[in-house]
PDB file of N, CA and C in Angstrom:
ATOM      1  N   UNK A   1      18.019  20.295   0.182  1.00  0.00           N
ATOM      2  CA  UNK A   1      17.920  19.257   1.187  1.00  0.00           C
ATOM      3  C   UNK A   1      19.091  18.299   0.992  1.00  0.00           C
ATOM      4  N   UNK A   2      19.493  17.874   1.960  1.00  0.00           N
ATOM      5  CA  UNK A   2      20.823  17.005   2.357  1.00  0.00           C
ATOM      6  C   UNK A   2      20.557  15.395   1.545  1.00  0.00           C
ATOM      7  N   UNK A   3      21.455  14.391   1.514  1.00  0.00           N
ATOM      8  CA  UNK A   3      20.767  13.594   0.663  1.00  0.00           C
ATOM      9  C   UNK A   3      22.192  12.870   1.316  1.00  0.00           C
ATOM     10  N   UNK A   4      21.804  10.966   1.676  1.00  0.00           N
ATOM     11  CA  UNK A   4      22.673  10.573   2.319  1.00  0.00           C
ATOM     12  C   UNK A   4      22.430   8.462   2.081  1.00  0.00           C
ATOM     13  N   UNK A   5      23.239   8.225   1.395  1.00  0.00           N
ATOM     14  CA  UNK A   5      23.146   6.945   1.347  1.00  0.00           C
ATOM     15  C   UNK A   5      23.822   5.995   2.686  1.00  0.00           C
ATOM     16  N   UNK A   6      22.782   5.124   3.395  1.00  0.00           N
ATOM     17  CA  UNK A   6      22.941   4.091   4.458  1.00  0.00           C
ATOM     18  C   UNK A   6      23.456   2.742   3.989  1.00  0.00           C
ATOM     19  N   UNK A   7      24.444   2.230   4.871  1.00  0.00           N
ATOM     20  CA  UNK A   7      24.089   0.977   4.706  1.00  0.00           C
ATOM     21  C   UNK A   7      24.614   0.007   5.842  1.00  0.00           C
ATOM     22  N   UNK A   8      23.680  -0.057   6.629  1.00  0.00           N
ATOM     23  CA  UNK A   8      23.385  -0.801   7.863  1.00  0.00           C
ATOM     24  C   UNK A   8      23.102  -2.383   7.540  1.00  0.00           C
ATOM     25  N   UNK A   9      22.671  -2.998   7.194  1.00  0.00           N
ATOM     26  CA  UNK A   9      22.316  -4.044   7.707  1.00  0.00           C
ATOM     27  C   UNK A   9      23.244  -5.116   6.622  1.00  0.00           C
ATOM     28  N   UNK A  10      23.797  -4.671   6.451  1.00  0.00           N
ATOM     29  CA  UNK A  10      24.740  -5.528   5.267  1.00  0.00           C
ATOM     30  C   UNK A  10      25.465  -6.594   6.100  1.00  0.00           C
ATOM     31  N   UNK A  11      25.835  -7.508   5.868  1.00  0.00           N
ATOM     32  CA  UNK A  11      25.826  -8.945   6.293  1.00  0.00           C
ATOM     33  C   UNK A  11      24.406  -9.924   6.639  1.00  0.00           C
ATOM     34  N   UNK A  12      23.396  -9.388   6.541  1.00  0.00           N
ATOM     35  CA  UNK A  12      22.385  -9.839   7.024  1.00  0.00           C
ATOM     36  C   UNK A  12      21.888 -11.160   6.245  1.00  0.00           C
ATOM     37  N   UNK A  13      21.761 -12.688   6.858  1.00  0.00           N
ATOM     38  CA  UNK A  13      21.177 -13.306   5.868  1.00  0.00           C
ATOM     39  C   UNK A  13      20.195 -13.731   6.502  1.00  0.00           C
ATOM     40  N   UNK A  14      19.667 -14.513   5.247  1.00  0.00           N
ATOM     41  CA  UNK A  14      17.987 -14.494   5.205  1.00  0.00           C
ATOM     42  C   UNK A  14      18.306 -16.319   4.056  1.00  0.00           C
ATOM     43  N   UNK A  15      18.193 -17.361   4.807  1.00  0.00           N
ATOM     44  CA  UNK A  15      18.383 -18.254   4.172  1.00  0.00           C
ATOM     45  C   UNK A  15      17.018 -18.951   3.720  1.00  0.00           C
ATOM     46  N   UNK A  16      15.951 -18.153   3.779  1.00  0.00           N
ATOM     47  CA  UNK A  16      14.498 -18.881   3.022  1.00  0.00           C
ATOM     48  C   UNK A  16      14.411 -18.881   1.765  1.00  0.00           C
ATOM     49  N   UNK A  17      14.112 -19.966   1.041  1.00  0.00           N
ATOM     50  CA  UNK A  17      13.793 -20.065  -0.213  1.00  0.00           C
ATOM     51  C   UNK A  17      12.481 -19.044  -0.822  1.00  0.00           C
ATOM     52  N   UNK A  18      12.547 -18.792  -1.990  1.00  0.00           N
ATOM     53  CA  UNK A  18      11.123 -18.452  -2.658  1.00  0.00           C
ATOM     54  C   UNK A  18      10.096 -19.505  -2.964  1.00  0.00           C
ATOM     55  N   UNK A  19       9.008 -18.835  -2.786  1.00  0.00           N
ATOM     56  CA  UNK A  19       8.094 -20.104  -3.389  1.00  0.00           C
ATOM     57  C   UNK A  19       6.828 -19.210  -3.807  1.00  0.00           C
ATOM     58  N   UNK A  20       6.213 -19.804  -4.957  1.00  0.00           N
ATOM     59  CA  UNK A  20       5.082 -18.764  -5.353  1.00  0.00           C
ATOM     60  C   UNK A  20       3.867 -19.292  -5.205  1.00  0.00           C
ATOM     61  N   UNK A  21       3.617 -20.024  -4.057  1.00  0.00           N
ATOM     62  CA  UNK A  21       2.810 -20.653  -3.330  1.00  0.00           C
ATOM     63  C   UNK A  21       2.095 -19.269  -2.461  1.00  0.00           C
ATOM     64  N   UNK A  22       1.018 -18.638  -2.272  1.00  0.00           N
ATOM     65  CA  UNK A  22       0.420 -17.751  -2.048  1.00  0.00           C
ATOM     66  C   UNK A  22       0.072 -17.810  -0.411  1.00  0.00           C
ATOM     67  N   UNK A  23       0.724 -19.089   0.089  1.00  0.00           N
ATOM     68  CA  UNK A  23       0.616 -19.599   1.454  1.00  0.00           C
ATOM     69  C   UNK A  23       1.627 -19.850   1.934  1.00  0.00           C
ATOM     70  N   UNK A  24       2.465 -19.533   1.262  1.00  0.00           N
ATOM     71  CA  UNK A  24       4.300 -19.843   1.621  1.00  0.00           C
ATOM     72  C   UNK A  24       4.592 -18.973   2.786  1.00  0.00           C
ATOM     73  N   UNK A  25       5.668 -19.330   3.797  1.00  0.00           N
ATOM     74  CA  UNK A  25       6.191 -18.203   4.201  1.00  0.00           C
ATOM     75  C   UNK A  25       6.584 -17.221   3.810  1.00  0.00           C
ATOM     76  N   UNK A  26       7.419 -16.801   4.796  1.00  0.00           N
ATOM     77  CA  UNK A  26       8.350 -15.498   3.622  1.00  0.00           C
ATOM     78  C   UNK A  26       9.080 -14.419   4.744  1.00  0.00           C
ATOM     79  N   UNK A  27       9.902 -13.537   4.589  1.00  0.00           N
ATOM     80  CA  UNK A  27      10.697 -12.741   5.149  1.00  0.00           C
ATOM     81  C   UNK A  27      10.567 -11.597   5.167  1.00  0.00           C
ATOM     82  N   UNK A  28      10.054 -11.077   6.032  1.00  0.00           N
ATOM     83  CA  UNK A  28      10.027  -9.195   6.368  1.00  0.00           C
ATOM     84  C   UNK A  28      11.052  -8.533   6.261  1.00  0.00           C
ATOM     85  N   UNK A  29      11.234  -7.488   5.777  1.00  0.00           N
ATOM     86  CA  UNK A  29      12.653  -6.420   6.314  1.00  0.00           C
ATOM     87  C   UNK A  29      12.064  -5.607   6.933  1.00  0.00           C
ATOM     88  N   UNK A  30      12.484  -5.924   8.192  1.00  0.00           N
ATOM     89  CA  UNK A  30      11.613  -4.369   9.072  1.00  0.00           C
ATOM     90  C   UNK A  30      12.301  -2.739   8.722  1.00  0.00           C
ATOM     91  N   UNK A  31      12.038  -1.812   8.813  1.00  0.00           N
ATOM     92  CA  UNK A  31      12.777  -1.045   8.948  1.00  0.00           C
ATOM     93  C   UNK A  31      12.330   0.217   9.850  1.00  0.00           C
ATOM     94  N   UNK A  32      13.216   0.659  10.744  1.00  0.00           N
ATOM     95  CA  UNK A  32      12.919   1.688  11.718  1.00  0.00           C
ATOM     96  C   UNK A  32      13.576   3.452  11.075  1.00  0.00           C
ATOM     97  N   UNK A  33      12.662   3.930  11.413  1.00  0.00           N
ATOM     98  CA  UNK A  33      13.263   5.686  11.044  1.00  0.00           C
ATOM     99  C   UNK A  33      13.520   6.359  12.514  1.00  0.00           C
ATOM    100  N   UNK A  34      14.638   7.487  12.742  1.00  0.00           N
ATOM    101  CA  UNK A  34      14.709   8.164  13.878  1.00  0.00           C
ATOM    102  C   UNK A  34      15.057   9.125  13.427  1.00  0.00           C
ATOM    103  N   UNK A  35      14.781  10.500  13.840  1.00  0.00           N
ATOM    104  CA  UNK A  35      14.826  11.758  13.750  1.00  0.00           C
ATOM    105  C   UNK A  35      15.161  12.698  14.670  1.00  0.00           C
ATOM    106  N   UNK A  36      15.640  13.814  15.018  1.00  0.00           N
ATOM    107  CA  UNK A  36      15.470  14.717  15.560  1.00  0.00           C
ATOM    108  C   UNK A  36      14.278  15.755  15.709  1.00  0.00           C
ATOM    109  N   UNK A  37      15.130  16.765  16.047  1.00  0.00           N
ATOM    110  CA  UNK A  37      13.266  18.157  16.166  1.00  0.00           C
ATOM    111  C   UNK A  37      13.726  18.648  14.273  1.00  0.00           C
ATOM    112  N   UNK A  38      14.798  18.334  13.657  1.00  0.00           N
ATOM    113  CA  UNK A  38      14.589  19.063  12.216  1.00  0.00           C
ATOM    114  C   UNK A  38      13.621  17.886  11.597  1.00  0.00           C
ATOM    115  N   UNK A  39      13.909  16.821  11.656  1.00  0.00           N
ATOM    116  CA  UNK A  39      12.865  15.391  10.344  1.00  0.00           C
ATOM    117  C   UNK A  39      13.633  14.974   9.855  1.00  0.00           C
ATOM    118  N   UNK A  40      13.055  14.241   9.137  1.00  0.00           N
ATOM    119  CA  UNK A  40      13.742  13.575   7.968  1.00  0.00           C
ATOM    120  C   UNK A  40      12.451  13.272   7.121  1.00  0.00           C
ATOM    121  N   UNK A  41      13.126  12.892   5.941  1.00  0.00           N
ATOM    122  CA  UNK A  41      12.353  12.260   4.698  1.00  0.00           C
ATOM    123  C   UNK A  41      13.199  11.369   3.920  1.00  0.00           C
ATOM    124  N   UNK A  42      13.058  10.342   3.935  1.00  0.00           N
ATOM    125  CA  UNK A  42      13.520   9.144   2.790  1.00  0.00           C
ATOM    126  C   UNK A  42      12.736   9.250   2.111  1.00  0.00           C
ATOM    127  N   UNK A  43      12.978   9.368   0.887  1.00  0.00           N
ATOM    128  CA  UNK A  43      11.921   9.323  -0.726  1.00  0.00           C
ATOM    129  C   UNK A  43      12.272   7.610  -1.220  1.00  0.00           C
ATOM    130  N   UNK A  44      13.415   6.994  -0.413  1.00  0.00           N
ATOM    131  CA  UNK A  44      13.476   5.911  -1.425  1.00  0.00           C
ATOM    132  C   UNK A  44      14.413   5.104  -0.893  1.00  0.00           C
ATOM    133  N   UNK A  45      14.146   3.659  -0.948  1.00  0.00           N
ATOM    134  CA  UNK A  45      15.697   3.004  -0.570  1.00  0.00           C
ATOM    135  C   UNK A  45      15.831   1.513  -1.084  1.00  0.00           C
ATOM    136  N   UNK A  46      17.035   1.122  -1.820  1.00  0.00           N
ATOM    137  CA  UNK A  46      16.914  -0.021  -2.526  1.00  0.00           C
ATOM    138  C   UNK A  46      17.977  -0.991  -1.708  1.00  0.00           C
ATOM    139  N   UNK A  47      16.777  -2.326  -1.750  1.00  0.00           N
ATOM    140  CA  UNK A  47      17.553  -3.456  -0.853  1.00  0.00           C
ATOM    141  C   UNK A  47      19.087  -4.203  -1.845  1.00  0.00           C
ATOM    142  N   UNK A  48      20.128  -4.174  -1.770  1.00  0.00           N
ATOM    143  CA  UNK A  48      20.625  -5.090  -2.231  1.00  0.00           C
ATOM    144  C   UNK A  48      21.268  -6.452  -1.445  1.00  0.00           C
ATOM    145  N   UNK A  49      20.847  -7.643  -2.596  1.00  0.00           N
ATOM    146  CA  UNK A  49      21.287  -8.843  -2.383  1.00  0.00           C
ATOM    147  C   UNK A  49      21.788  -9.357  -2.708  1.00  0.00           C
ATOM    148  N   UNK A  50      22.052 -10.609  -2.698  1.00  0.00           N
ATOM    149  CA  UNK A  50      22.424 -12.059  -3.832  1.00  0.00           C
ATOM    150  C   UNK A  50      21.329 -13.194  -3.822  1.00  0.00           C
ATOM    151  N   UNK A  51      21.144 -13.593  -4.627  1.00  0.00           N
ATOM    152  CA  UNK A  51      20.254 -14.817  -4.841  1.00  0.00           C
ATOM    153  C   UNK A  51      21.197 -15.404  -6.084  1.00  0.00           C
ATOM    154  N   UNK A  52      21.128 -16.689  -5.497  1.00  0.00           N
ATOM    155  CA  UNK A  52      21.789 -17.890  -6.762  1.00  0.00           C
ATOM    156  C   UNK A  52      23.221 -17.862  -7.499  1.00  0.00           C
ATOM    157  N   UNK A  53      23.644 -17.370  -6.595  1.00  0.00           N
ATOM    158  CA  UNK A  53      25.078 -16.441  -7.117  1.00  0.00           C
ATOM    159  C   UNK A  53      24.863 -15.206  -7.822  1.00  0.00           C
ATOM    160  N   UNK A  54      23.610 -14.604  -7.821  1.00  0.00           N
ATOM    161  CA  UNK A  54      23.732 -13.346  -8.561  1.00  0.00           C
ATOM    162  C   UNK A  54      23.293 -11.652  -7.984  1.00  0.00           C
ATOM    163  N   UNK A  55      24.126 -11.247  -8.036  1.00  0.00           N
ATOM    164  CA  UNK A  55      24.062  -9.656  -7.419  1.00  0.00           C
ATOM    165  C   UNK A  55      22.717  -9.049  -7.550  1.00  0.00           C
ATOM    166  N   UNK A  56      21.353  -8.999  -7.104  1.00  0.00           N
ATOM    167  CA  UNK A  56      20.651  -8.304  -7.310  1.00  0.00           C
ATOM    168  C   UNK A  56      19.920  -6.729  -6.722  1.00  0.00           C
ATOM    169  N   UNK A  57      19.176  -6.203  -7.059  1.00  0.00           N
ATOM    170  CA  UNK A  57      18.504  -4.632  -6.166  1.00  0.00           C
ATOM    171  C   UNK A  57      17.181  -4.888  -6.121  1.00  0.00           C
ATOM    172  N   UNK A  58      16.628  -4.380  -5.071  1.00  0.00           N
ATOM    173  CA  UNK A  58      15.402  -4.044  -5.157  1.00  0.00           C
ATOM    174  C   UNK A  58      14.720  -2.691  -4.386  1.00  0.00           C
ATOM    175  N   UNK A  59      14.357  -1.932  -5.648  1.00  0.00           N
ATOM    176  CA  UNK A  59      14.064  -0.128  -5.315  1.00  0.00           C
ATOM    177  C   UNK A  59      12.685  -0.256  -4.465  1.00  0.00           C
ATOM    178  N   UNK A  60      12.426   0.550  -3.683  1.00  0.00           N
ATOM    179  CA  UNK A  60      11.686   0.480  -2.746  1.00  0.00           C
ATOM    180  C   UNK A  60      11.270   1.999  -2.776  1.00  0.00           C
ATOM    181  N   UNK A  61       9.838   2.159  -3.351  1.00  0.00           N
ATOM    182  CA  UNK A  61       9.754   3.649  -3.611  1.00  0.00           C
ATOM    183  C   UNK A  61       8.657   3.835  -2.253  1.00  0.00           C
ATOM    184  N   UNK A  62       8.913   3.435  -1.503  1.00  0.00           N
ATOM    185  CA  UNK A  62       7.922   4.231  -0.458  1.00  0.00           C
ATOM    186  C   UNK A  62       8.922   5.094   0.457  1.00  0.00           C
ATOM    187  N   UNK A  63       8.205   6.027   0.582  1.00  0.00           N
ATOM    188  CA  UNK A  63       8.458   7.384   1.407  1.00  0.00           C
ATOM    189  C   UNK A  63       8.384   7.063   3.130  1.00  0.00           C
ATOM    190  N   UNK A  64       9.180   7.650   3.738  1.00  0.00           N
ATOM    191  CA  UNK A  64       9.523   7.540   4.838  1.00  0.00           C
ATOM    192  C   UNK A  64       9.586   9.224   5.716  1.00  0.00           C
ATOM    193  N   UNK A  65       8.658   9.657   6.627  1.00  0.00           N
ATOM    194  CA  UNK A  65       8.728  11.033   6.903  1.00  0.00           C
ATOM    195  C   UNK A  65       8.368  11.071   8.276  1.00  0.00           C
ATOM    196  N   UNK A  66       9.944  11.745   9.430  1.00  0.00           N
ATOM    197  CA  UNK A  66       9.329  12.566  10.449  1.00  0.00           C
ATOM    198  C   UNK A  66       9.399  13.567  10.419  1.00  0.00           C
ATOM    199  N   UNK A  67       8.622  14.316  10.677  1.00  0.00           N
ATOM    200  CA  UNK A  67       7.660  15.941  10.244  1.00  0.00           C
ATOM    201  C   UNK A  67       9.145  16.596  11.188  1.00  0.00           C
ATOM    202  N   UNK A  68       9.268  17.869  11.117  1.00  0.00           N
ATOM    203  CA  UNK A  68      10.136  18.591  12.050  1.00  0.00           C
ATOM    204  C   UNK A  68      10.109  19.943  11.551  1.00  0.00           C
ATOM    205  N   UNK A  69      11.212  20.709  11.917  1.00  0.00           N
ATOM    206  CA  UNK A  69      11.483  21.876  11.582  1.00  0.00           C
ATOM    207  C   UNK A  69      11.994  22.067  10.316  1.00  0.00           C
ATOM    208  N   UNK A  70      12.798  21.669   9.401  1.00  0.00           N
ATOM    209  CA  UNK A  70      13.229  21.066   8.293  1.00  0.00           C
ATOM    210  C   UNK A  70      12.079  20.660   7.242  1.00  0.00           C
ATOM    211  N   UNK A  71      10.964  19.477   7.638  1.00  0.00           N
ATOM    212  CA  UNK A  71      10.261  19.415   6.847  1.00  0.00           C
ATOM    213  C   UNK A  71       9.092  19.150   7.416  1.00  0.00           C
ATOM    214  N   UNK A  72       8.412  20.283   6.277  1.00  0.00           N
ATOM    215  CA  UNK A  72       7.258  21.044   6.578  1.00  0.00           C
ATOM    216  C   UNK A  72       6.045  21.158   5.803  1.00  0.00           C
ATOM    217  N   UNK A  73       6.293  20.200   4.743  1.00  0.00           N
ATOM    218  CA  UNK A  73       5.775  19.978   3.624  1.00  0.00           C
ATOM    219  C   UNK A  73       3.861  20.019   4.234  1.00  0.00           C
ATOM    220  N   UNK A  74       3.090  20.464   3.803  1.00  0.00           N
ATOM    221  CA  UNK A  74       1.278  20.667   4.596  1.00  0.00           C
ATOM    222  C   UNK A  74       0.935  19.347   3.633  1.00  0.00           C
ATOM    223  N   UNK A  75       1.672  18.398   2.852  1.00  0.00           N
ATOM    224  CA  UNK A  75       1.398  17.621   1.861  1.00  0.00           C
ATOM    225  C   UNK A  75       1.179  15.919   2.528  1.00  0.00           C
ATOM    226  N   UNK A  76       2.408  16.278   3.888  1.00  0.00           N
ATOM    227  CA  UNK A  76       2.417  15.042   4.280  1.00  0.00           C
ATOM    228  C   UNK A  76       3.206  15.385   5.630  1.00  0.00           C
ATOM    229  N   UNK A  77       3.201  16.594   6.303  1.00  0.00           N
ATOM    230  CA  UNK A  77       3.558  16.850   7.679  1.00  0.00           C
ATOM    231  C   UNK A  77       1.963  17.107   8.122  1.00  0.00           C
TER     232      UNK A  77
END
């Protein structure tokens, strides 16, 4: 299987503070998948940022799947 690193949304800011206030706002990253008739599957995708002057990642292990001809998996098609 093919394997392909994105990176779309880079410039994007997001000027809200953190707060660990359990009632705080806070900021979504939406994210949309599109496919053809083969699928796709993302196993994984890590956000990178900056906070405070410092370079950070954040791995994002959820799975992303449109079923197709390609993938066929009876596990999760």
């Amino acid at each position: 299987m093919a394997s392909k690193s994105l990176v779309a949304a880079q410039g994007a800011r997001v000027d809200q503070r953190c707060d660990e206030s359990p009632d705080a706002p806070f900021t979504e990253i939406l994210t949309v998948l599109s496919a053809d008739d083969a699928g796709v599957w993302v196993d994984r995708m890590d956000v990178e940022y900056e906070a405070d002057g410092q370079d950070r990642a954040m791995r994002v292990n959820w799975s992303y799947v449109a079923c197709g001809y390609l993938i066929d998996d009876p596990e999760v098609c």
